[in-house]
PDB file of N, CA and C in Angstrom:
ATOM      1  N   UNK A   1       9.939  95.510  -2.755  1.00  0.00           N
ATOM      2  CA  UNK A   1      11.237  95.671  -2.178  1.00  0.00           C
ATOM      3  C   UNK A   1      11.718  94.311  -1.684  1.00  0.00           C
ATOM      4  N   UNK A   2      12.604  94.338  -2.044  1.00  0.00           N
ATOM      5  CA  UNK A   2      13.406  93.043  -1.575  1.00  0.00           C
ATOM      6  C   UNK A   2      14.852  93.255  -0.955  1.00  0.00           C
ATOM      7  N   UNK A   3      14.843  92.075   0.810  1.00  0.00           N
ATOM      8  CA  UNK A   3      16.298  92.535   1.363  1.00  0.00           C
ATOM      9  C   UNK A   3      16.735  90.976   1.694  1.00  0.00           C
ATOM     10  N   UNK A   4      17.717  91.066   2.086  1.00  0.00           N
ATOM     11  CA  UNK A   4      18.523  89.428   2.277  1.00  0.00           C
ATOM     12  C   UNK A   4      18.859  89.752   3.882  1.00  0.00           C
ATOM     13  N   UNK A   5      18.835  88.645   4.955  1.00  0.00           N
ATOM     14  CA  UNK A   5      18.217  88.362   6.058  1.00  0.00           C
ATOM     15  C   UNK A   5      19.038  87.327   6.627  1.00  0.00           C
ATOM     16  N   UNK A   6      20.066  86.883   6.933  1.00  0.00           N
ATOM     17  CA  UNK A   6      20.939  85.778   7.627  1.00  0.00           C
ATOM     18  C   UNK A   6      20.256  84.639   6.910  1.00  0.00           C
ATOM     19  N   UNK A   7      20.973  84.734   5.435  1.00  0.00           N
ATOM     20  CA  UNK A   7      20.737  83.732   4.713  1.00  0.00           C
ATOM     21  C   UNK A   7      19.369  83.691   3.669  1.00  0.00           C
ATOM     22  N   UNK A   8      18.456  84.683   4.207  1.00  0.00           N
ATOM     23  CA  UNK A   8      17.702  84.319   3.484  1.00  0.00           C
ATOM     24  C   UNK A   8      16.949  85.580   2.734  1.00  0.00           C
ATOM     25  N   UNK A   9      16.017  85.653   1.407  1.00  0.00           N
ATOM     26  CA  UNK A   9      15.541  86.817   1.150  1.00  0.00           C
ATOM     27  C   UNK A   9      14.296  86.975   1.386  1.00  0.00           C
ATOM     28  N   UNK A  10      14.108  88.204   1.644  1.00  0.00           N
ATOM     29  CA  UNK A  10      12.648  88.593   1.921  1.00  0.00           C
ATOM     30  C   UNK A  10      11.932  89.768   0.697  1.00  0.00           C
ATOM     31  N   UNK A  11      11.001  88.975   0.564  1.00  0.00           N
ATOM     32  CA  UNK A  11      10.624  89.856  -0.719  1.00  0.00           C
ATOM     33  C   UNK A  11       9.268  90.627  -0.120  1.00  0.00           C
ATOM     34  N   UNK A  12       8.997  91.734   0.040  1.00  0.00           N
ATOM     35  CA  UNK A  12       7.987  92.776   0.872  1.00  0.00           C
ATOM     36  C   UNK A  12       7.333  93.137  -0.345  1.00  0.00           C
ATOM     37  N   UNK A  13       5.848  93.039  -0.514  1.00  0.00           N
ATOM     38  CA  UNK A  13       4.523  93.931  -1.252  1.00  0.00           C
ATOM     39  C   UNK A  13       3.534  94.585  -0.316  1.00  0.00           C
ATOM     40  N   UNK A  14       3.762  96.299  -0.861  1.00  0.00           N
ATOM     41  CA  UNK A  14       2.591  96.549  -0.356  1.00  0.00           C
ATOM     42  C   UNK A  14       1.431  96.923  -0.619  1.00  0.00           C
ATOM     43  N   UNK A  15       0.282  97.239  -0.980  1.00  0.00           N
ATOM     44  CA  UNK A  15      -0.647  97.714  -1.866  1.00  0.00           C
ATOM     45  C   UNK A  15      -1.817  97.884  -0.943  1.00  0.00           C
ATOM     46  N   UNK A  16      -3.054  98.849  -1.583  1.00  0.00           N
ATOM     47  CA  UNK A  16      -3.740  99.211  -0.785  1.00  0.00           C
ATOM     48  C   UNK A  16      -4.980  98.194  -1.231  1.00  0.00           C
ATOM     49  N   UNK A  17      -5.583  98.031  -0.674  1.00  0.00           N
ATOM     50  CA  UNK A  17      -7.125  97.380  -0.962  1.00  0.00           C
ATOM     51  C   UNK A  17      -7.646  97.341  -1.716  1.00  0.00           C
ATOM     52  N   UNK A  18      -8.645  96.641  -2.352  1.00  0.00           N
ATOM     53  CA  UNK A  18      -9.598  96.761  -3.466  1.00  0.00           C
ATOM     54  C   UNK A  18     -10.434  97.984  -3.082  1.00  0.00           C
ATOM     55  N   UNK A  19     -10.766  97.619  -1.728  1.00  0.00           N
ATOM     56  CA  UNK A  19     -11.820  99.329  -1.300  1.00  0.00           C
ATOM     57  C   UNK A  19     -11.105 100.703  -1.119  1.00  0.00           C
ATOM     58  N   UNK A  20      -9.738 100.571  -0.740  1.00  0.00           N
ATOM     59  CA  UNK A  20      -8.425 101.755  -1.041  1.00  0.00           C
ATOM     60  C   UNK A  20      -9.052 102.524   0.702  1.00  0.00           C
ATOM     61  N   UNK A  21      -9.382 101.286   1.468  1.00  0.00           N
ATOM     62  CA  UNK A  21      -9.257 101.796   2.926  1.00  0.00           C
ATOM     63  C   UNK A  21      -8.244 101.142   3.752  1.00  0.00           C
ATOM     64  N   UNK A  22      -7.551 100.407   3.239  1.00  0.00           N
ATOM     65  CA  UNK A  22      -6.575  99.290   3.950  1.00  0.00           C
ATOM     66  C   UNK A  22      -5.148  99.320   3.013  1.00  0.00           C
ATOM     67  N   UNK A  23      -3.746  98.870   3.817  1.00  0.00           N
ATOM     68  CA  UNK A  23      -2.887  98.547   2.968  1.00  0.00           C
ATOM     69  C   UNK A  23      -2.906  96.913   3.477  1.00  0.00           C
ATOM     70  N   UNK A  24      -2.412  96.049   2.823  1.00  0.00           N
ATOM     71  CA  UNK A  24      -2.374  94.629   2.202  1.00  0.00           C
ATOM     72  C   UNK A  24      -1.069  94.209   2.629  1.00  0.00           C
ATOM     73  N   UNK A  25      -0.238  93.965   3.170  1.00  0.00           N
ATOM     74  CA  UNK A  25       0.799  93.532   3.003  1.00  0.00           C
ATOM     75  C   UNK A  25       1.623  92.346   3.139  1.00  0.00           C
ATOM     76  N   UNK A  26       2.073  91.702   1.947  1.00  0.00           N
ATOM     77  CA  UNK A  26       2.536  90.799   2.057  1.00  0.00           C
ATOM     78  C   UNK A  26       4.395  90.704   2.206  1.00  0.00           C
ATOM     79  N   UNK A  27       5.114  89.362   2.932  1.00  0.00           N
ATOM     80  CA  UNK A  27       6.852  89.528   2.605  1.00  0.00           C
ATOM     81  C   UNK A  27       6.308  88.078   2.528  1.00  0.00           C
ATOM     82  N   UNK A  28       7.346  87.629   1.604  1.00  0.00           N
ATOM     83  CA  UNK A  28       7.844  85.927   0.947  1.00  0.00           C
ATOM     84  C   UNK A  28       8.861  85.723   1.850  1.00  0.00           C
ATOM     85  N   UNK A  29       9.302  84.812   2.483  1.00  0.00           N
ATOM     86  CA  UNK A  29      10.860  84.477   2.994  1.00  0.00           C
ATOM     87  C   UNK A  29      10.946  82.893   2.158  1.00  0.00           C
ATOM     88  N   UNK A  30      12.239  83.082   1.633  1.00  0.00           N
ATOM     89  CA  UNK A  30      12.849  81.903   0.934  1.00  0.00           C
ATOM     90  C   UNK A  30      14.398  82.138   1.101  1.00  0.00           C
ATOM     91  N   UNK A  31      14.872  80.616   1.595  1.00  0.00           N
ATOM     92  CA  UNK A  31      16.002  80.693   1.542  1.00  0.00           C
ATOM     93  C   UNK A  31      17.080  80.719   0.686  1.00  0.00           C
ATOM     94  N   UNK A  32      18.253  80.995   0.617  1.00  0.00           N
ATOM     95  CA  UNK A  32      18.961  81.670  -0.442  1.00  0.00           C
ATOM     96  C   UNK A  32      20.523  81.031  -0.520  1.00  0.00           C
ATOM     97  N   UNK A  33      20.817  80.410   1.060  1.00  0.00           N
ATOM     98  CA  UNK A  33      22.073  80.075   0.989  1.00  0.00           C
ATOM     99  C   UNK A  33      22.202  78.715   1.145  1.00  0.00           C
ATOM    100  N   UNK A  34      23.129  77.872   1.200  1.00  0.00           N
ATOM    101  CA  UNK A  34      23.297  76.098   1.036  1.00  0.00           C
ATOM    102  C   UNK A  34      22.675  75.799   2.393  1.00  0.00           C
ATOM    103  N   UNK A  35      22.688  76.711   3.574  1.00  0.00           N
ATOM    104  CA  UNK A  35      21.946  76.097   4.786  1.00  0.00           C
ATOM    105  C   UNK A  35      21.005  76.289   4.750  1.00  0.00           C
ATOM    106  N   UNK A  36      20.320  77.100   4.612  1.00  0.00           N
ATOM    107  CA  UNK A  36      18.907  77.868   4.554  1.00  0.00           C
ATOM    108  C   UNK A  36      18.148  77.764   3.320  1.00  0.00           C
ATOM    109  N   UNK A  37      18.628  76.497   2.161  1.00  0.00           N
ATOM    110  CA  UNK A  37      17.500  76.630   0.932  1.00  0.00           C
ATOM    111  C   UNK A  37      16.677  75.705   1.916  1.00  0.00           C
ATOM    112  N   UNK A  38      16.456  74.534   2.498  1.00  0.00           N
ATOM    113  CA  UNK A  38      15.842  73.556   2.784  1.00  0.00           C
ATOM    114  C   UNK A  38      14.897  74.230   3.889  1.00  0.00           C
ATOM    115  N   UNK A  39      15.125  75.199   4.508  1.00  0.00           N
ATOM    116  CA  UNK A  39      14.062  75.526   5.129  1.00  0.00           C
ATOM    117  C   UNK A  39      12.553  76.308   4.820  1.00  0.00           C
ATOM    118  N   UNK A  40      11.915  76.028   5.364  1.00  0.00           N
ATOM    119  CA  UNK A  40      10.329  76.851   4.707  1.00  0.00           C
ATOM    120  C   UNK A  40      10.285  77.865   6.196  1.00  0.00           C
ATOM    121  N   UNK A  41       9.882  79.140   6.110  1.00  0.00           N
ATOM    122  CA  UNK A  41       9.376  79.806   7.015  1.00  0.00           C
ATOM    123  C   UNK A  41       8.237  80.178   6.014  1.00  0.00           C
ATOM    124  N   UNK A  42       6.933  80.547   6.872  1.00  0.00           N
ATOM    125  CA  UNK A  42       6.240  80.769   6.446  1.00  0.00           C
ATOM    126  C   UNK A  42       5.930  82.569   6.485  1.00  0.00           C
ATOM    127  N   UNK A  43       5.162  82.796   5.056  1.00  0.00           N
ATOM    128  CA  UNK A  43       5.314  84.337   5.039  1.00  0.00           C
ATOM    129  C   UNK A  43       4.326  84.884   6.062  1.00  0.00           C
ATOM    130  N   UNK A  44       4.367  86.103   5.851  1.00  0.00           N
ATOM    131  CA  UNK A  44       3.797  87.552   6.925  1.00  0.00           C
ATOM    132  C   UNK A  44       2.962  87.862   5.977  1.00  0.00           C
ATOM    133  N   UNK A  45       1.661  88.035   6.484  1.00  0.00           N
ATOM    134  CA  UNK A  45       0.435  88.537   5.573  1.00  0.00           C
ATOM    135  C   UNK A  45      -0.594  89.406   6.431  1.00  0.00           C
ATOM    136  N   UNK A  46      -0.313  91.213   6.518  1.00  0.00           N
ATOM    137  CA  UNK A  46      -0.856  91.480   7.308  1.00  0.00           C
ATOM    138  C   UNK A  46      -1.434  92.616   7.074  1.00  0.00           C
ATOM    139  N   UNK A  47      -2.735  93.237   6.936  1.00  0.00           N
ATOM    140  CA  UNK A  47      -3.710  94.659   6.650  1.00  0.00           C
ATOM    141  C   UNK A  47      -4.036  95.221   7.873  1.00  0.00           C
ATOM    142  N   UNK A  48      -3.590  96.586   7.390  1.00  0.00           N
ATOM    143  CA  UNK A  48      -3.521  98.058   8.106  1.00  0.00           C
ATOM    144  C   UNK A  48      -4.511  98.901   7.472  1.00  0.00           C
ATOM    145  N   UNK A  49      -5.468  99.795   8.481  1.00  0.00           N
ATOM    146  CA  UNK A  49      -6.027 101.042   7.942  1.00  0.00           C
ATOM    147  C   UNK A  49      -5.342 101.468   7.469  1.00  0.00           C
ATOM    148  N   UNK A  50      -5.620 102.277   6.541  1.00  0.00           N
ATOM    149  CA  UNK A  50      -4.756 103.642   6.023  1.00  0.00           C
ATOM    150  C   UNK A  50      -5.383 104.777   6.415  1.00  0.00           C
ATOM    151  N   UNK A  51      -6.139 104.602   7.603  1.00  0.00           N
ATOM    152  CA  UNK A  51      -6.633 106.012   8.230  1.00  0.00           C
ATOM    153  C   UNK A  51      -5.567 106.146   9.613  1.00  0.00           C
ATOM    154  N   UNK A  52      -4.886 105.020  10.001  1.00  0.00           N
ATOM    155  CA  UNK A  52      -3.816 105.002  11.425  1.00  0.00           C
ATOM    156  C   UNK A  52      -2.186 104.896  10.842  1.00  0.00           C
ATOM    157  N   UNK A  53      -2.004 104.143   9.446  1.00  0.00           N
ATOM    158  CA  UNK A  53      -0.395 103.915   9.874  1.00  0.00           C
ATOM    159  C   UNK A  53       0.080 104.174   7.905  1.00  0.00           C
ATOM    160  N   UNK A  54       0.618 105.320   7.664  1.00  0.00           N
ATOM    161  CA  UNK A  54       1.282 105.423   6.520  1.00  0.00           C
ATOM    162  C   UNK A  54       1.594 104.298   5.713  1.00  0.00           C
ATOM    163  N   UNK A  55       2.343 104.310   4.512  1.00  0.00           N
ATOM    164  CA  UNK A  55       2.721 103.429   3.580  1.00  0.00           C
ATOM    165  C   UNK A  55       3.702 102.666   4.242  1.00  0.00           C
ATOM    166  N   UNK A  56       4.678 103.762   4.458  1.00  0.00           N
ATOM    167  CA  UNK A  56       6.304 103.432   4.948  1.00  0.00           C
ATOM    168  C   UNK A  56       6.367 102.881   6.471  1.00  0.00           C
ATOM    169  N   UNK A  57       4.993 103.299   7.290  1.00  0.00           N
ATOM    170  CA  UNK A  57       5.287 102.197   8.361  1.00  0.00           C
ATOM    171  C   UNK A  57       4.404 101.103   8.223  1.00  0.00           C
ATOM    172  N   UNK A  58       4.158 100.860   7.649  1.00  0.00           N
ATOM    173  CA  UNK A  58       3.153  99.463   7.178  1.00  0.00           C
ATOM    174  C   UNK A  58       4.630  98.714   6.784  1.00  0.00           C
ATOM    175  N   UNK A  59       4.879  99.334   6.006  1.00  0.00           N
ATOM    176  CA  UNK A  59       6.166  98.662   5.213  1.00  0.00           C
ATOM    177  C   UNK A  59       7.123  98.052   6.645  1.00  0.00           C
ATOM    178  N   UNK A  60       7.825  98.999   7.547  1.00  0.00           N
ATOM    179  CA  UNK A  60       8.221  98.502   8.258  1.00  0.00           C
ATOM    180  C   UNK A  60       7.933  97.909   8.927  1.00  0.00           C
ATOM    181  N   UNK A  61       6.605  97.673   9.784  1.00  0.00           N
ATOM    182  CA  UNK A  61       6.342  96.604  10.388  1.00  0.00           C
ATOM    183  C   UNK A  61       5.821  95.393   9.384  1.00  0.00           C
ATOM    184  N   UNK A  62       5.866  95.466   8.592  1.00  0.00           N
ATOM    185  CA  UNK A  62       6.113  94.266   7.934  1.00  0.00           C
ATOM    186  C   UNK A  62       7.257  93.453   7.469  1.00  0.00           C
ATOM    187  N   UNK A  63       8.250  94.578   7.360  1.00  0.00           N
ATOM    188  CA  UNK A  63       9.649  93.896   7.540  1.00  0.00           C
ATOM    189  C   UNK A  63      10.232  93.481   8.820  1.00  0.00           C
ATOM    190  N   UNK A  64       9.987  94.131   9.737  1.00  0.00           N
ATOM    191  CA  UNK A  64      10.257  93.681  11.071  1.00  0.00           C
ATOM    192  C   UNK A  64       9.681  92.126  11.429  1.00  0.00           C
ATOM    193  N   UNK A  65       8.603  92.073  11.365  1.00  0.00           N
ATOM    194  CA  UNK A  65       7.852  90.498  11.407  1.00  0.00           C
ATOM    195  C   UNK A  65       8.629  90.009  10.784  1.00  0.00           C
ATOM    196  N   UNK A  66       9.116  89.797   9.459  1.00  0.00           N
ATOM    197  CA  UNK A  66       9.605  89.236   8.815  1.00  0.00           C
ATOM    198  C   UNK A  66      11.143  88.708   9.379  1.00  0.00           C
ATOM    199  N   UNK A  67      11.905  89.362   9.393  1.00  0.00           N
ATOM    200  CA  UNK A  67      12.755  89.593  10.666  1.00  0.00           C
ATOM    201  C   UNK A  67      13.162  88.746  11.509  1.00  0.00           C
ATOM    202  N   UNK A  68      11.973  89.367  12.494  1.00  0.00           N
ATOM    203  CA  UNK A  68      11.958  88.270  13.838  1.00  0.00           C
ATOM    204  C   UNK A  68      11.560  86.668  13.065  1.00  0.00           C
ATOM    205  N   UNK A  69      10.747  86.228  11.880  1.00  0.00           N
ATOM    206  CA  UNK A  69      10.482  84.980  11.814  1.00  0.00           C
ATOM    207  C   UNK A  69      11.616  84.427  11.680  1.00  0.00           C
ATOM    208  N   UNK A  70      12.524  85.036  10.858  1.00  0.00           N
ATOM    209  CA  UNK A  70      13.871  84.747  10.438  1.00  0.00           C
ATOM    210  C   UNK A  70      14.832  84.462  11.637  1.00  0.00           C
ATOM    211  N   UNK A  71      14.707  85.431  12.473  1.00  0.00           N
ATOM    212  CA  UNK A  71      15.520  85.044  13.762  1.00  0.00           C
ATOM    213  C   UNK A  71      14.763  83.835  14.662  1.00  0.00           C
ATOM    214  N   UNK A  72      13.767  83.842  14.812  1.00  0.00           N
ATOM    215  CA  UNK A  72      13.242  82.677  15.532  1.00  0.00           C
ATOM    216  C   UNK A  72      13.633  81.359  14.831  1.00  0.00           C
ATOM    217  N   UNK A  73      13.387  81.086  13.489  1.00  0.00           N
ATOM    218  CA  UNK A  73      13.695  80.094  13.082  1.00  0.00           C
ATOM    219  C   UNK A  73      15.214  79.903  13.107  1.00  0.00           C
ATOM    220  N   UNK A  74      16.018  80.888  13.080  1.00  0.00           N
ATOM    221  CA  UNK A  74      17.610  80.498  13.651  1.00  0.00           C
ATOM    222  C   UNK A  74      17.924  80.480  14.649  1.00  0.00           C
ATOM    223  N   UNK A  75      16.915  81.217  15.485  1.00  0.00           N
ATOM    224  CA  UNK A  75      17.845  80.729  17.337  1.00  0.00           C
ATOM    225  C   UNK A  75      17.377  79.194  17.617  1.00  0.00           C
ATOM    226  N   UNK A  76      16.504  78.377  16.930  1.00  0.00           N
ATOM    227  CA  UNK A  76      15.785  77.437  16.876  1.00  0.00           C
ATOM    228  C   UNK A  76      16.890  76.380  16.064  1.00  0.00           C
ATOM    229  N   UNK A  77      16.942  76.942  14.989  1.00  0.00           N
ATOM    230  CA  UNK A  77      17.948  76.075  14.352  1.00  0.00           C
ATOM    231  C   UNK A  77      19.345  75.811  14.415  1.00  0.00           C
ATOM    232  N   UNK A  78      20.087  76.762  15.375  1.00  0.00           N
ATOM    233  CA  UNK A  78      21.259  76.585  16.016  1.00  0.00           C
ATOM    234  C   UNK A  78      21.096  76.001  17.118  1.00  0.00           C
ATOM    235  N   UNK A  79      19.816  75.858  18.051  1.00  0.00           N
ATOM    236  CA  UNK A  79      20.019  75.147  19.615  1.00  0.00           C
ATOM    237  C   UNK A  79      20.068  73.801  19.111  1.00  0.00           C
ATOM    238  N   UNK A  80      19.141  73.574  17.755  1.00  0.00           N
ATOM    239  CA  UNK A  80      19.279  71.628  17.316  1.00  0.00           C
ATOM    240  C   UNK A  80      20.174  71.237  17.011  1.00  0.00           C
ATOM    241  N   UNK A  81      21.068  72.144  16.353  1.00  0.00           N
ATOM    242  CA  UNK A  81      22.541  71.918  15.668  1.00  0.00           C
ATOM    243  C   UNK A  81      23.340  71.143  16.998  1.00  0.00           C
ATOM    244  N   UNK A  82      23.089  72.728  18.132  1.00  0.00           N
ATOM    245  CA  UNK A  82      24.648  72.703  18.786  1.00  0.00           C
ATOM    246  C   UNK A  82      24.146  71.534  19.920  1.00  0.00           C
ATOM    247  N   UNK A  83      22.789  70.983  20.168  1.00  0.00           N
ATOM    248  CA  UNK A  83      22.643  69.618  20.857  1.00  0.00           C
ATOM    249  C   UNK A  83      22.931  68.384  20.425  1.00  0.00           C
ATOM    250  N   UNK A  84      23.035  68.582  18.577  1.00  0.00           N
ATOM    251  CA  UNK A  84      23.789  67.295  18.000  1.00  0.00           C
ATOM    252  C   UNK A  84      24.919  67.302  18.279  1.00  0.00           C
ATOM    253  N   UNK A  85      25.677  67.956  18.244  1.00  0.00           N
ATOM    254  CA  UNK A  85      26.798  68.073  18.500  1.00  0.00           C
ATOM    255  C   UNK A  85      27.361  67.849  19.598  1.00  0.00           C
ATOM    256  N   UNK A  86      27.066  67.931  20.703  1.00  0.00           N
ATOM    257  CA  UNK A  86      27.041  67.592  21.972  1.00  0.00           C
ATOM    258  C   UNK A  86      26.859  65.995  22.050  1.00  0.00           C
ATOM    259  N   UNK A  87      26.171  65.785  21.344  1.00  0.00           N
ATOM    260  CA  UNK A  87      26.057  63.972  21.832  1.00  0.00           C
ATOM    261  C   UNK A  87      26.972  63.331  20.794  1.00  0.00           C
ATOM    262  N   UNK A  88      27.381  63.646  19.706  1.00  0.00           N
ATOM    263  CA  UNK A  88      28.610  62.928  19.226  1.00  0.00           C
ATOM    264  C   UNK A  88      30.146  63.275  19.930  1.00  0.00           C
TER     265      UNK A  88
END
């Protein structure tokens, strides 16, 4: 599954384990728009029992992480902006 994210896309895999006791889950974030190709966030790589948390909420908390990285790296990247700006 793949969703687009204030600029950027997130591409979500989920799959269960080689032993088929865990789900696996990986999201890619790459940026997509003229501000956001140059940035790297780094992806979310995170395994769940599959005896505590379904497919579909694995899924979501893996999109959620994903998410918040996305927002952290923009409340981050607008405070540098709007302090350049300030000194010119």
């Amino acid at each position: 599954m793949a969703f687009n994210h204030r600029g950027f896309r997130v591409t979500v895999d989920v799959a269960p384990d080689a032993s088929g006791t865990q789900w696996h889950c990986e999201a890619s974030i790459e940026g997509i728009e003229e501000r956001t190709r140059q940035a790297r966030i780094e992806g979310v790589d995170l395994t769940f029992s599959k005896l505590k948390i379904d497919v579909l909420m694995a899924m979501s908390m893996i999109e959620h992480k994903a998410v918040s990285s996305i927002d952290e790296w923009h409340t981050e990247h607008l405070a540098v902006d709007g302090q350049s700006r300030e000194l010119h």
